[in-house]
PDB file of N, CA and C in Angstrom:
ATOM      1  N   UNK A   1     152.058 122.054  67.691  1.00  0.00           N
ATOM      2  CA  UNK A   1     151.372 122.844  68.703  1.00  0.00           C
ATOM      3  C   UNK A   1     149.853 122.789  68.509  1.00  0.00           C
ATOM      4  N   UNK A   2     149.624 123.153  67.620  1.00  0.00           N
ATOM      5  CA  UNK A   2     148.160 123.021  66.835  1.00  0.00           C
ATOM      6  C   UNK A   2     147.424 121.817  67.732  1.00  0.00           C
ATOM      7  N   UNK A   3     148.277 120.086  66.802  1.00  0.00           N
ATOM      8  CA  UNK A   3     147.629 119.225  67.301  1.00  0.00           C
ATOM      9  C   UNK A   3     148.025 119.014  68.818  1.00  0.00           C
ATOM     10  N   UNK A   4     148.418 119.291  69.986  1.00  0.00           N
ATOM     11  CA  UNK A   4     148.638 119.072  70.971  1.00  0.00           C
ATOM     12  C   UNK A   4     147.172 120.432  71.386  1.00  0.00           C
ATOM     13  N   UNK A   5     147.070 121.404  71.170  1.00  0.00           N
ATOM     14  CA  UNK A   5     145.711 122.149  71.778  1.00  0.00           C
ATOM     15  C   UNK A   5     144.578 121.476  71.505  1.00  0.00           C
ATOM     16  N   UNK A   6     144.479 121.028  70.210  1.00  0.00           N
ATOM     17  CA  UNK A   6     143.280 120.128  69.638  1.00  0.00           C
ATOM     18  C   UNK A   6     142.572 119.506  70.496  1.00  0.00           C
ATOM     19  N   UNK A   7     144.180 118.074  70.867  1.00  0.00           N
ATOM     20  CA  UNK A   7     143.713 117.074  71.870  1.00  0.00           C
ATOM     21  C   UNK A   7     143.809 116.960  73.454  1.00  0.00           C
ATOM     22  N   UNK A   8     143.964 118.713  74.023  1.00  0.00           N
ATOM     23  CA  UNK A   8     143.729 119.398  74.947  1.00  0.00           C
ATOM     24  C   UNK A   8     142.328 119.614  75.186  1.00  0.00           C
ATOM     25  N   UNK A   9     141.765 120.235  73.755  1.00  0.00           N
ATOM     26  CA  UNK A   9     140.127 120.919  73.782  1.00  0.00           C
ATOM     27  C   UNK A   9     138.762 119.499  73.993  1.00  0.00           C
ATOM     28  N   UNK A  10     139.856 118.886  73.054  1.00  0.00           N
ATOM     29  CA  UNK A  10     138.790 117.417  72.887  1.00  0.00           C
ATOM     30  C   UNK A  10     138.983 116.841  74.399  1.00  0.00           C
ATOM     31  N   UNK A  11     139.842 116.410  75.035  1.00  0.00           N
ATOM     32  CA  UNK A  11     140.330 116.000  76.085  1.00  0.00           C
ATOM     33  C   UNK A  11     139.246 116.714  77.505  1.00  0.00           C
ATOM     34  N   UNK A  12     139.671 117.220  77.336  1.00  0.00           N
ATOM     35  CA  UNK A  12     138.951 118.609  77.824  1.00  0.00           C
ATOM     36  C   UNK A  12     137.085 118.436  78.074  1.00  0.00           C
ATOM     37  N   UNK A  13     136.314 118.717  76.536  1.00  0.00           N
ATOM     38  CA  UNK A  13     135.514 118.632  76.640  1.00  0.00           C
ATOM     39  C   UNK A  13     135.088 117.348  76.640  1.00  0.00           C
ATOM     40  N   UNK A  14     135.659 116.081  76.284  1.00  0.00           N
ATOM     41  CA  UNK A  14     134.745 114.866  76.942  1.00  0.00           C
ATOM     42  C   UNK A  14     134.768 114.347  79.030  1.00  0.00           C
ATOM     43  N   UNK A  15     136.055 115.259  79.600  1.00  0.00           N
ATOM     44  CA  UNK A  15     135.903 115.420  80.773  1.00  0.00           C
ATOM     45  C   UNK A  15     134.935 116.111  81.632  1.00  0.00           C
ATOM     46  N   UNK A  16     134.282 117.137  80.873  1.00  0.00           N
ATOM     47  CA  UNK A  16     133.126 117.859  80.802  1.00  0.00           C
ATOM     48  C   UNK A  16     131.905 117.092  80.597  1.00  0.00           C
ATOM     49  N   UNK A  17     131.704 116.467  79.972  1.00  0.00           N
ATOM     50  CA  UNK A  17     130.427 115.648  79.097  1.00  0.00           C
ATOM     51  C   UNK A  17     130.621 114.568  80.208  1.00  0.00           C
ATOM     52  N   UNK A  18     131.550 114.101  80.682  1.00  0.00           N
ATOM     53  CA  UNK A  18     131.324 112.871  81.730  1.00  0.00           C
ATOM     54  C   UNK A  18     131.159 113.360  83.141  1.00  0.00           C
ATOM     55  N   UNK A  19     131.268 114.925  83.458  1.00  0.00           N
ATOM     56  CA  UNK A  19     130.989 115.022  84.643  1.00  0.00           C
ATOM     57  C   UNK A  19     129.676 115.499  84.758  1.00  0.00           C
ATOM     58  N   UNK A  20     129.305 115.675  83.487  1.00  0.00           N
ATOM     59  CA  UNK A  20     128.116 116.880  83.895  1.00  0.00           C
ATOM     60  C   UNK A  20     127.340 115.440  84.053  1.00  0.00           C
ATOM     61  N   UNK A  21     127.444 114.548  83.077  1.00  0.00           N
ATOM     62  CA  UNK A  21     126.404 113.211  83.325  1.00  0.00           C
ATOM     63  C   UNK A  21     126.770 112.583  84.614  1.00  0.00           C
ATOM     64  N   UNK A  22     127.605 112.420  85.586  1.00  0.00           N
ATOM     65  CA  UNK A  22     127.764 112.278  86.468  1.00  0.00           C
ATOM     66  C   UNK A  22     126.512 112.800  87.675  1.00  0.00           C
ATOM     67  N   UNK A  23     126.856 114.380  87.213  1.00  0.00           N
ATOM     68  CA  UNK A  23     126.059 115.795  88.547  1.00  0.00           C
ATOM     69  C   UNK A  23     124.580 115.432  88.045  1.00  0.00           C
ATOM     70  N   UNK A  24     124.372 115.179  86.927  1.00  0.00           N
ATOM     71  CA  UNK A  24     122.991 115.500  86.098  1.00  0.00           C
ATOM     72  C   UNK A  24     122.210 114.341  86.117  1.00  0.00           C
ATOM     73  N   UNK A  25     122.465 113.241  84.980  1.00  0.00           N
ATOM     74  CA  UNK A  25     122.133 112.217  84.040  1.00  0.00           C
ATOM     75  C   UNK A  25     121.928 111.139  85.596  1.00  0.00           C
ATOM     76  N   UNK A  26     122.609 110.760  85.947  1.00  0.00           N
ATOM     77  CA  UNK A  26     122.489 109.416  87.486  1.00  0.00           C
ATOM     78  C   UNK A  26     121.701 109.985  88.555  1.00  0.00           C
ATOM     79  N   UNK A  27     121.784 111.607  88.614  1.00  0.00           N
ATOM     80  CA  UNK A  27     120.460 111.595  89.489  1.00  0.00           C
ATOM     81  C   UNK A  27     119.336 111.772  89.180  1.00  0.00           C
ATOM     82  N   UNK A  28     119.510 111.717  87.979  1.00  0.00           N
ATOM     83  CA  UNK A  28     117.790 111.996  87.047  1.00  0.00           C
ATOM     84  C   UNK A  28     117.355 110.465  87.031  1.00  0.00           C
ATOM     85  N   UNK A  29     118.042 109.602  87.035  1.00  0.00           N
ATOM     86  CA  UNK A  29     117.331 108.413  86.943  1.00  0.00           C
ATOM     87  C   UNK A  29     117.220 107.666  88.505  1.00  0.00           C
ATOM     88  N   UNK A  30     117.805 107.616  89.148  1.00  0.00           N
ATOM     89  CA  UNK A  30     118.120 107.911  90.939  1.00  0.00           C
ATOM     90  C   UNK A  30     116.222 108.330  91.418  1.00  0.00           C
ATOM     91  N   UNK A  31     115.849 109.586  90.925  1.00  0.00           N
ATOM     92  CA  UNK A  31     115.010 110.323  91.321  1.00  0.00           C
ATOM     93  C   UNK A  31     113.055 109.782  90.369  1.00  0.00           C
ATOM     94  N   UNK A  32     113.893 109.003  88.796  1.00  0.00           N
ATOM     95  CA  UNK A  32     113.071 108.430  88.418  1.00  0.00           C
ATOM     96  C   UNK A  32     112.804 106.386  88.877  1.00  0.00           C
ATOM     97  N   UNK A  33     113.506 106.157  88.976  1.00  0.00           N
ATOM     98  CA  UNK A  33     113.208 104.850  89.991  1.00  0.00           C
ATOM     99  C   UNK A  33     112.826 104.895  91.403  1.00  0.00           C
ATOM    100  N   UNK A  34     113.064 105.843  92.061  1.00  0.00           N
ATOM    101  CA  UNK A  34     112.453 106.370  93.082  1.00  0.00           C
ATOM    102  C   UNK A  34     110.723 106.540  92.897  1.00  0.00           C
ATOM    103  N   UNK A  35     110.303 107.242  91.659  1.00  0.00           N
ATOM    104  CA  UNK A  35     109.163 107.387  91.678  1.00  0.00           C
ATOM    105  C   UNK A  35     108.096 106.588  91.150  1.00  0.00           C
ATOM    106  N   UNK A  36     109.356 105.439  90.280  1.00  0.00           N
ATOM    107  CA  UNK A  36     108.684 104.526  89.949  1.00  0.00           C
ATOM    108  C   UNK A  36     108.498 103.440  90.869  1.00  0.00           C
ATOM    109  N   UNK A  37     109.225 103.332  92.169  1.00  0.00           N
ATOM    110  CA  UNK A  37     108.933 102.294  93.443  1.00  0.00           C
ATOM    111  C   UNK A  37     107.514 102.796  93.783  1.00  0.00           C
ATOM    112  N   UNK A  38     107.797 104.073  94.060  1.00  0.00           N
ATOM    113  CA  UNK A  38     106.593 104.912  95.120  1.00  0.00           C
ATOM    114  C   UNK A  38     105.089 104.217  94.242  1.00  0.00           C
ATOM    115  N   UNK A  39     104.938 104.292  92.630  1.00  0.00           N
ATOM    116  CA  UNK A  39     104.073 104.056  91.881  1.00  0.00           C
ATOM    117  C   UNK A  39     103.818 102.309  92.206  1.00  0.00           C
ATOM    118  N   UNK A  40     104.494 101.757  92.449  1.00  0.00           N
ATOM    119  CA  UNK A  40     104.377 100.480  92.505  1.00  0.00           C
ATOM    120  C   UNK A  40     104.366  99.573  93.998  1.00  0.00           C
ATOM    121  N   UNK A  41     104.390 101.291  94.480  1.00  0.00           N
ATOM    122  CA  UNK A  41     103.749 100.666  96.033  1.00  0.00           C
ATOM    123  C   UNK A  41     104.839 100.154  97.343  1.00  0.00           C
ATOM    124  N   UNK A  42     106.452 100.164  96.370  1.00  0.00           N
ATOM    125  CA  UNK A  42     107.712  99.906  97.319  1.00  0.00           C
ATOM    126  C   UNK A  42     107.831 101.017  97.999  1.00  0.00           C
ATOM    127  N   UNK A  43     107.720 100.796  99.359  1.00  0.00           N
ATOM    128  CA  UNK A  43     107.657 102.331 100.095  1.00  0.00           C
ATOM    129  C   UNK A  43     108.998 102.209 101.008  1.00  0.00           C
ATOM    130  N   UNK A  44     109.736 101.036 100.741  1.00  0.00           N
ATOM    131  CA  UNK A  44     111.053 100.947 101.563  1.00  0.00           C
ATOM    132  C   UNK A  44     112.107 101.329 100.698  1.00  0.00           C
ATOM    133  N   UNK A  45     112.455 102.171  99.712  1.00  0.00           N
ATOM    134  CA  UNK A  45     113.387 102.310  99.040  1.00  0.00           C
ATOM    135  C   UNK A  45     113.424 103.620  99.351  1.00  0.00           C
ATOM    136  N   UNK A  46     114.775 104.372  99.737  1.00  0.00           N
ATOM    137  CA  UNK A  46     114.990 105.641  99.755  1.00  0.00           C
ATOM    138  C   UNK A  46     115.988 106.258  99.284  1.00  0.00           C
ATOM    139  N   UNK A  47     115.811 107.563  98.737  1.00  0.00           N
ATOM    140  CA  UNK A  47     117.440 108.484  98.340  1.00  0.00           C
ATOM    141  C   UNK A  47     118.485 108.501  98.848  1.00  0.00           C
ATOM    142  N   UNK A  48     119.364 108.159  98.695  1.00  0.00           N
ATOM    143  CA  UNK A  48     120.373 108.271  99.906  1.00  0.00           C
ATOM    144  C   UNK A  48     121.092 109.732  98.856  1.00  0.00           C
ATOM    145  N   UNK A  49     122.051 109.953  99.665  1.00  0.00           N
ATOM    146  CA  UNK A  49     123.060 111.458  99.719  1.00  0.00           C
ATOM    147  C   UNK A  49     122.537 112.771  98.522  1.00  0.00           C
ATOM    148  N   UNK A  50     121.231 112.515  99.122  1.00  0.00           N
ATOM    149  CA  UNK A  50     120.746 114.151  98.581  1.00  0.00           C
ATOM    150  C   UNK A  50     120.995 115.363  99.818  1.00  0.00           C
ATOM    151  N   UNK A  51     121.394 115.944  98.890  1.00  0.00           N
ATOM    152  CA  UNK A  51     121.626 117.426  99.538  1.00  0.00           C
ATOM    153  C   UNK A  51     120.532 118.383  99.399  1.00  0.00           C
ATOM    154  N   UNK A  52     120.602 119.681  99.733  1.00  0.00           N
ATOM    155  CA  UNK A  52     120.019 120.395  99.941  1.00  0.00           C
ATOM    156  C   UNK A  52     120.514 121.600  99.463  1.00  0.00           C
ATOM    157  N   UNK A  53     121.296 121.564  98.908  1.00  0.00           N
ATOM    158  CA  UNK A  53     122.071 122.702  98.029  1.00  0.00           C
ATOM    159  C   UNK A  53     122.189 122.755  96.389  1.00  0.00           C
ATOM    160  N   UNK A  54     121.388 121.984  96.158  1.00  0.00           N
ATOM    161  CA  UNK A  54     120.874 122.214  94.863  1.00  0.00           C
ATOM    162  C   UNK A  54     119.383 121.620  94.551  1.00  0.00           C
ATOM    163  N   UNK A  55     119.015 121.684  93.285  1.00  0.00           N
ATOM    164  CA  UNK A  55     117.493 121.106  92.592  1.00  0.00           C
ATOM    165  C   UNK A  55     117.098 119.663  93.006  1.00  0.00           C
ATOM    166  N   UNK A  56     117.876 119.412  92.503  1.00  0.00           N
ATOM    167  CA  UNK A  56     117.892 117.703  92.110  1.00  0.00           C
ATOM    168  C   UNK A  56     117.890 117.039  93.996  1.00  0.00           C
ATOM    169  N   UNK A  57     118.914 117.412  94.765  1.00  0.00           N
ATOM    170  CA  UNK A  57     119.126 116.769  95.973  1.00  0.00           C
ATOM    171  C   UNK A  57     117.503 117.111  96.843  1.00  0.00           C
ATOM    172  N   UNK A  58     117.142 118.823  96.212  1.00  0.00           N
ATOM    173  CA  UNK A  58     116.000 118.633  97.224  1.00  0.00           C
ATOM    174  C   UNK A  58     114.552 118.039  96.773  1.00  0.00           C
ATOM    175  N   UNK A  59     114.608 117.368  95.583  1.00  0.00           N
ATOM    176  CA  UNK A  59     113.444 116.726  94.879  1.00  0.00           C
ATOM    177  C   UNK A  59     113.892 115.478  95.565  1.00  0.00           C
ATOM    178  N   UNK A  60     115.061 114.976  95.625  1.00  0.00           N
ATOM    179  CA  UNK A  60     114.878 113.710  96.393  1.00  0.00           C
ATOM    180  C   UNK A  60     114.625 113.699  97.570  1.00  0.00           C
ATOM    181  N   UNK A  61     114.860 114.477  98.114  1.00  0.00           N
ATOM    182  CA  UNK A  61     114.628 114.912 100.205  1.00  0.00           C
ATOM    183  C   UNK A  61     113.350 114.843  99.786  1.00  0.00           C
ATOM    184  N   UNK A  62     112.695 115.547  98.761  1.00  0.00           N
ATOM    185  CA  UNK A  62     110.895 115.825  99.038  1.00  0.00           C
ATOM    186  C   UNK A  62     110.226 113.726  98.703  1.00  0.00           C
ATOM    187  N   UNK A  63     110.955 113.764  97.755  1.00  0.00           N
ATOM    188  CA  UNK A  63     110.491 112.276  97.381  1.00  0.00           C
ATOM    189  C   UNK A  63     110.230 111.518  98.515  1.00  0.00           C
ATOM    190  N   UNK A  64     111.386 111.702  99.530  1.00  0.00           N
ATOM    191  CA  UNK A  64     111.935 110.794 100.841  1.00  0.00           C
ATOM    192  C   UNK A  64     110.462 110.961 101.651  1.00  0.00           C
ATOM    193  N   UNK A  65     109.840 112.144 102.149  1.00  0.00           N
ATOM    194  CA  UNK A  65     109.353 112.712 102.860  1.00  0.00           C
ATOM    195  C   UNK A  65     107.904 111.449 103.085  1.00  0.00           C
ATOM    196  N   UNK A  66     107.132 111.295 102.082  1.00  0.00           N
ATOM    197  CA  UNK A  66     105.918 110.917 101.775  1.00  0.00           C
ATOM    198  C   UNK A  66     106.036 109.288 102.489  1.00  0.00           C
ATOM    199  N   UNK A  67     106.981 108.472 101.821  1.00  0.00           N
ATOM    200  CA  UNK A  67     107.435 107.756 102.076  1.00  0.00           C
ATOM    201  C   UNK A  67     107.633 107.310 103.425  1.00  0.00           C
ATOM    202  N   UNK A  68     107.821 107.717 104.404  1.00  0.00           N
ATOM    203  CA  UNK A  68     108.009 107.735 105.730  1.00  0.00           C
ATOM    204  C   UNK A  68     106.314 107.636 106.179  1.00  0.00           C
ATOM    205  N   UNK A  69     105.163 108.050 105.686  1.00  0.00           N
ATOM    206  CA  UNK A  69     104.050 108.285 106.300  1.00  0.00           C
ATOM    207  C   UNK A  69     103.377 107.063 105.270  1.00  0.00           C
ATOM    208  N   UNK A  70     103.736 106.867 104.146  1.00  0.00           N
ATOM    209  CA  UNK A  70     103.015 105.482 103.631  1.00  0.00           C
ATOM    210  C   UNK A  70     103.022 104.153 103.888  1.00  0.00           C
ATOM    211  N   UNK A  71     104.526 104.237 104.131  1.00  0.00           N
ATOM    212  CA  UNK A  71     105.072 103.268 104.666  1.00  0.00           C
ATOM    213  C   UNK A  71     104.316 102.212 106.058  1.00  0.00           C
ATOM    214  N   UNK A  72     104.366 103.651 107.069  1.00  0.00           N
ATOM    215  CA  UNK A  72     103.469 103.031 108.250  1.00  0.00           C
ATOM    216  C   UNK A  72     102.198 102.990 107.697  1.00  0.00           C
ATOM    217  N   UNK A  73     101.470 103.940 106.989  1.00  0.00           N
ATOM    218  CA  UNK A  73      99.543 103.248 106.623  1.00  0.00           C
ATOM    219  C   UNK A  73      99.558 102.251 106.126  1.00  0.00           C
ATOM    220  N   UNK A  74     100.905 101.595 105.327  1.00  0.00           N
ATOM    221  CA  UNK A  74     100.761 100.040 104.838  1.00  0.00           C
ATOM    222  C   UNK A  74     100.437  99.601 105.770  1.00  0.00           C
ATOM    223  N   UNK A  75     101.496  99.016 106.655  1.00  0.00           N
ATOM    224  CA  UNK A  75     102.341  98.380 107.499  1.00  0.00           C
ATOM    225  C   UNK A  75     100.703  98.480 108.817  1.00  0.00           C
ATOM    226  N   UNK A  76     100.374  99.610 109.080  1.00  0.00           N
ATOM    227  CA  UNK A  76      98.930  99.561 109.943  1.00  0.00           C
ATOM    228  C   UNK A  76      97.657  98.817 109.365  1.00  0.00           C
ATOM    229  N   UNK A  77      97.684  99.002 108.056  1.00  0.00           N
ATOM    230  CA  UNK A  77      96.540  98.380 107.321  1.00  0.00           C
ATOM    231  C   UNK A  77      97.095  96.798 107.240  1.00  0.00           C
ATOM    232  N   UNK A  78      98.210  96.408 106.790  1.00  0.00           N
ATOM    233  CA  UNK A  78      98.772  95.129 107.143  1.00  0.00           C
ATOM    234  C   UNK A  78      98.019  94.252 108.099  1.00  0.00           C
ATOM    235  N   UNK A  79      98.605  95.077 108.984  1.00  0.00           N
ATOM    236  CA  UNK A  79      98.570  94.188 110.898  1.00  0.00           C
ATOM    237  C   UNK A  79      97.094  94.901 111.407  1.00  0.00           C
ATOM    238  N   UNK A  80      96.225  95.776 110.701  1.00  0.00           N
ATOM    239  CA  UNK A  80      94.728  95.443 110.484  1.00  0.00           C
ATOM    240  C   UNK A  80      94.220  94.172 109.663  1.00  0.00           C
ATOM    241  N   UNK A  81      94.604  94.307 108.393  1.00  0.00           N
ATOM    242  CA  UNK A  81      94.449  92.615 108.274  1.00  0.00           C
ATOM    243  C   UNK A  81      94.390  91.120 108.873  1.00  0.00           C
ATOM    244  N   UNK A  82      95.240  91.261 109.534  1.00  0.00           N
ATOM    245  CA  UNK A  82      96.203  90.169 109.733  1.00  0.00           C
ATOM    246  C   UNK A  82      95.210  89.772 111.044  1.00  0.00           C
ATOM    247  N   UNK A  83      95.169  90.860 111.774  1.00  0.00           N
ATOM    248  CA  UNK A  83      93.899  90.824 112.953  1.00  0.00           C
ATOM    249  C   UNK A  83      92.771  90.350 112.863  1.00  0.00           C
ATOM    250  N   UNK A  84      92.245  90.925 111.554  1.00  0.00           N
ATOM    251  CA  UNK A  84      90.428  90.538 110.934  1.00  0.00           C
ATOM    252  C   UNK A  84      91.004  89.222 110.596  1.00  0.00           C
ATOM    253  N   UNK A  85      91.685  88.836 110.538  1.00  0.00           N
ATOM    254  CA  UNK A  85      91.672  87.228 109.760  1.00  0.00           C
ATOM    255  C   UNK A  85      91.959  86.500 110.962  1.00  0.00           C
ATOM    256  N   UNK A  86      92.768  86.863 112.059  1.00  0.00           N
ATOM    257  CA  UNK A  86      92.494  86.271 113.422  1.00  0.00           C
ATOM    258  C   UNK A  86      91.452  85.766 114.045  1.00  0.00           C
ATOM    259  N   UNK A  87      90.748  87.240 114.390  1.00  0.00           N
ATOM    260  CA  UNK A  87      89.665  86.794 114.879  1.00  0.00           C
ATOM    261  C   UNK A  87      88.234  86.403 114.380  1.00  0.00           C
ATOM    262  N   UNK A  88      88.401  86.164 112.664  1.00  0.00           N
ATOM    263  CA  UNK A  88      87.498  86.233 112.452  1.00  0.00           C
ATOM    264  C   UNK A  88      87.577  83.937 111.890  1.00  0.00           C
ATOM    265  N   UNK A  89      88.938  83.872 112.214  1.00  0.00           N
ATOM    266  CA  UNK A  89      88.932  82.379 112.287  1.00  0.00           C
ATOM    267  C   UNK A  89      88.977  81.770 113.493  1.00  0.00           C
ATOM    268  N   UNK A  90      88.836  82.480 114.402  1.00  0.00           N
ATOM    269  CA  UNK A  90      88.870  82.007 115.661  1.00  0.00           C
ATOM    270  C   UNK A  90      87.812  81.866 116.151  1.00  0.00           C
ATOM    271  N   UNK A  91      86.504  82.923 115.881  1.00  0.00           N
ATOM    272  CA  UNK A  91      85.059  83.219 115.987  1.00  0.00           C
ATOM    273  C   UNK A  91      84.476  82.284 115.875  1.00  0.00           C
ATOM    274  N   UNK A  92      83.279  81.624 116.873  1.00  0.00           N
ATOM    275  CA  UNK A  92      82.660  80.238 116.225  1.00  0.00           C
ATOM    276  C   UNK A  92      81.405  80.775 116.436  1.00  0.00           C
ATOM    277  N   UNK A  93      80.751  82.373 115.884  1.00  0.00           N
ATOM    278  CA  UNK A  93      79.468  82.446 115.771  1.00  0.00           C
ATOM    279  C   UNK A  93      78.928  83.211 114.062  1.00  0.00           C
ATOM    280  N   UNK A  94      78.096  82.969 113.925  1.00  0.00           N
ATOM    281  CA  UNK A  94      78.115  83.488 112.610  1.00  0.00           C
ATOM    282  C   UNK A  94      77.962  84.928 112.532  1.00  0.00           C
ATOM    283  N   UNK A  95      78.992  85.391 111.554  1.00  0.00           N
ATOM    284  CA  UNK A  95      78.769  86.938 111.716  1.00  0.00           C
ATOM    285  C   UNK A  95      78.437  87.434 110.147  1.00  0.00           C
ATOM    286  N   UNK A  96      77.439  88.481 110.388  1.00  0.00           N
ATOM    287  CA  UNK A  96      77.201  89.041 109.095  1.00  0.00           C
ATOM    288  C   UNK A  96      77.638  90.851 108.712  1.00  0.00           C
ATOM    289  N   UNK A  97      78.534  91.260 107.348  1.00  0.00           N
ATOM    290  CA  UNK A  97      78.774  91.825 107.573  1.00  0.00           C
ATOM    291  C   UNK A  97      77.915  92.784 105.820  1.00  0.00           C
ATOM    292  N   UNK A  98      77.696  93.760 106.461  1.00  0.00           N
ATOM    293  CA  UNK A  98      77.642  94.621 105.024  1.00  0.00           C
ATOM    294  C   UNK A  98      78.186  95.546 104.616  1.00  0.00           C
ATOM    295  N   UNK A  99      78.086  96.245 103.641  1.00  0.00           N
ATOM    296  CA  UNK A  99      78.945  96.937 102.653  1.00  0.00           C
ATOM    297  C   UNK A  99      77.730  98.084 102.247  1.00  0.00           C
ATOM    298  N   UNK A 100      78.249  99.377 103.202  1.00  0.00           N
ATOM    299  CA  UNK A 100      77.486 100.632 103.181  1.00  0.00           C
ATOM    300  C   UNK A 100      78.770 101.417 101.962  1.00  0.00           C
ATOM    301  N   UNK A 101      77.872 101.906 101.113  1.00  0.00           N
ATOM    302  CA  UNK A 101      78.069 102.648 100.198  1.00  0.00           C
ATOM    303  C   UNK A 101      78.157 103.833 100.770  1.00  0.00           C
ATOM    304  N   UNK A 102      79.113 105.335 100.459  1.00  0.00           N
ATOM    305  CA  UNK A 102      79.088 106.535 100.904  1.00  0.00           C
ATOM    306  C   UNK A 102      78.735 107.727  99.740  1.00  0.00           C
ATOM    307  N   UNK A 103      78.063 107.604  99.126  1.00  0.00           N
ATOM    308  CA  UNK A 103      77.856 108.064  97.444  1.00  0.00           C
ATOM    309  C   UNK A 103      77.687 109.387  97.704  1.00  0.00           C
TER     310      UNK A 103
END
């Protein structure tokens, strides 16, 4: 009897230890590669199935948020680029440009 509760308790608590790393441990790193895209400028990667009923789900909803508005200032500054290099190879007059300091 003894050893049958034993390997009930043990049983038991490593079913515990694998769920809590489940709820806990995968969205802690979920939420840290997330912030390590954002740092590195990947603004197309997002949280998927965060909730809103606990900590963790709404740090990723907030993560999500920013993302949506960087995304397009790339993507505008992009296809601002992409324009100045248009017309500025297409241009056959000489143009001079300077560089005002705002100190």
């Amino acid at each position: 009897m003894q050893w049958t509760l034993t390997v009930v308790i043990i049983g038991s608590g490593l079913e515990f230890s694998h769920a809590v790393r489940e709820r806990v441990v995968f969205p802690l790193q979920t939420l840290s590669n997330l912030l390590a895209a954002l740092r590195e400028g990947d603004f197309s990667i997002r949280a998927r199935g965060a909730a809103r009923d606990d900590a963790l789900g709404e740090a990723m909803l907030e993560v999500n948020f920013p993302r949506t508005d960087l995304r397009e200032q790339r993507l505008g500054a992009l296809e601002a680029t992409a324009l100045l290099r248009t017309v500025m190879a297409e241009i056959e007059v000489a143009v001079f440009a300077s560089i005002v300091s705002k100190s």
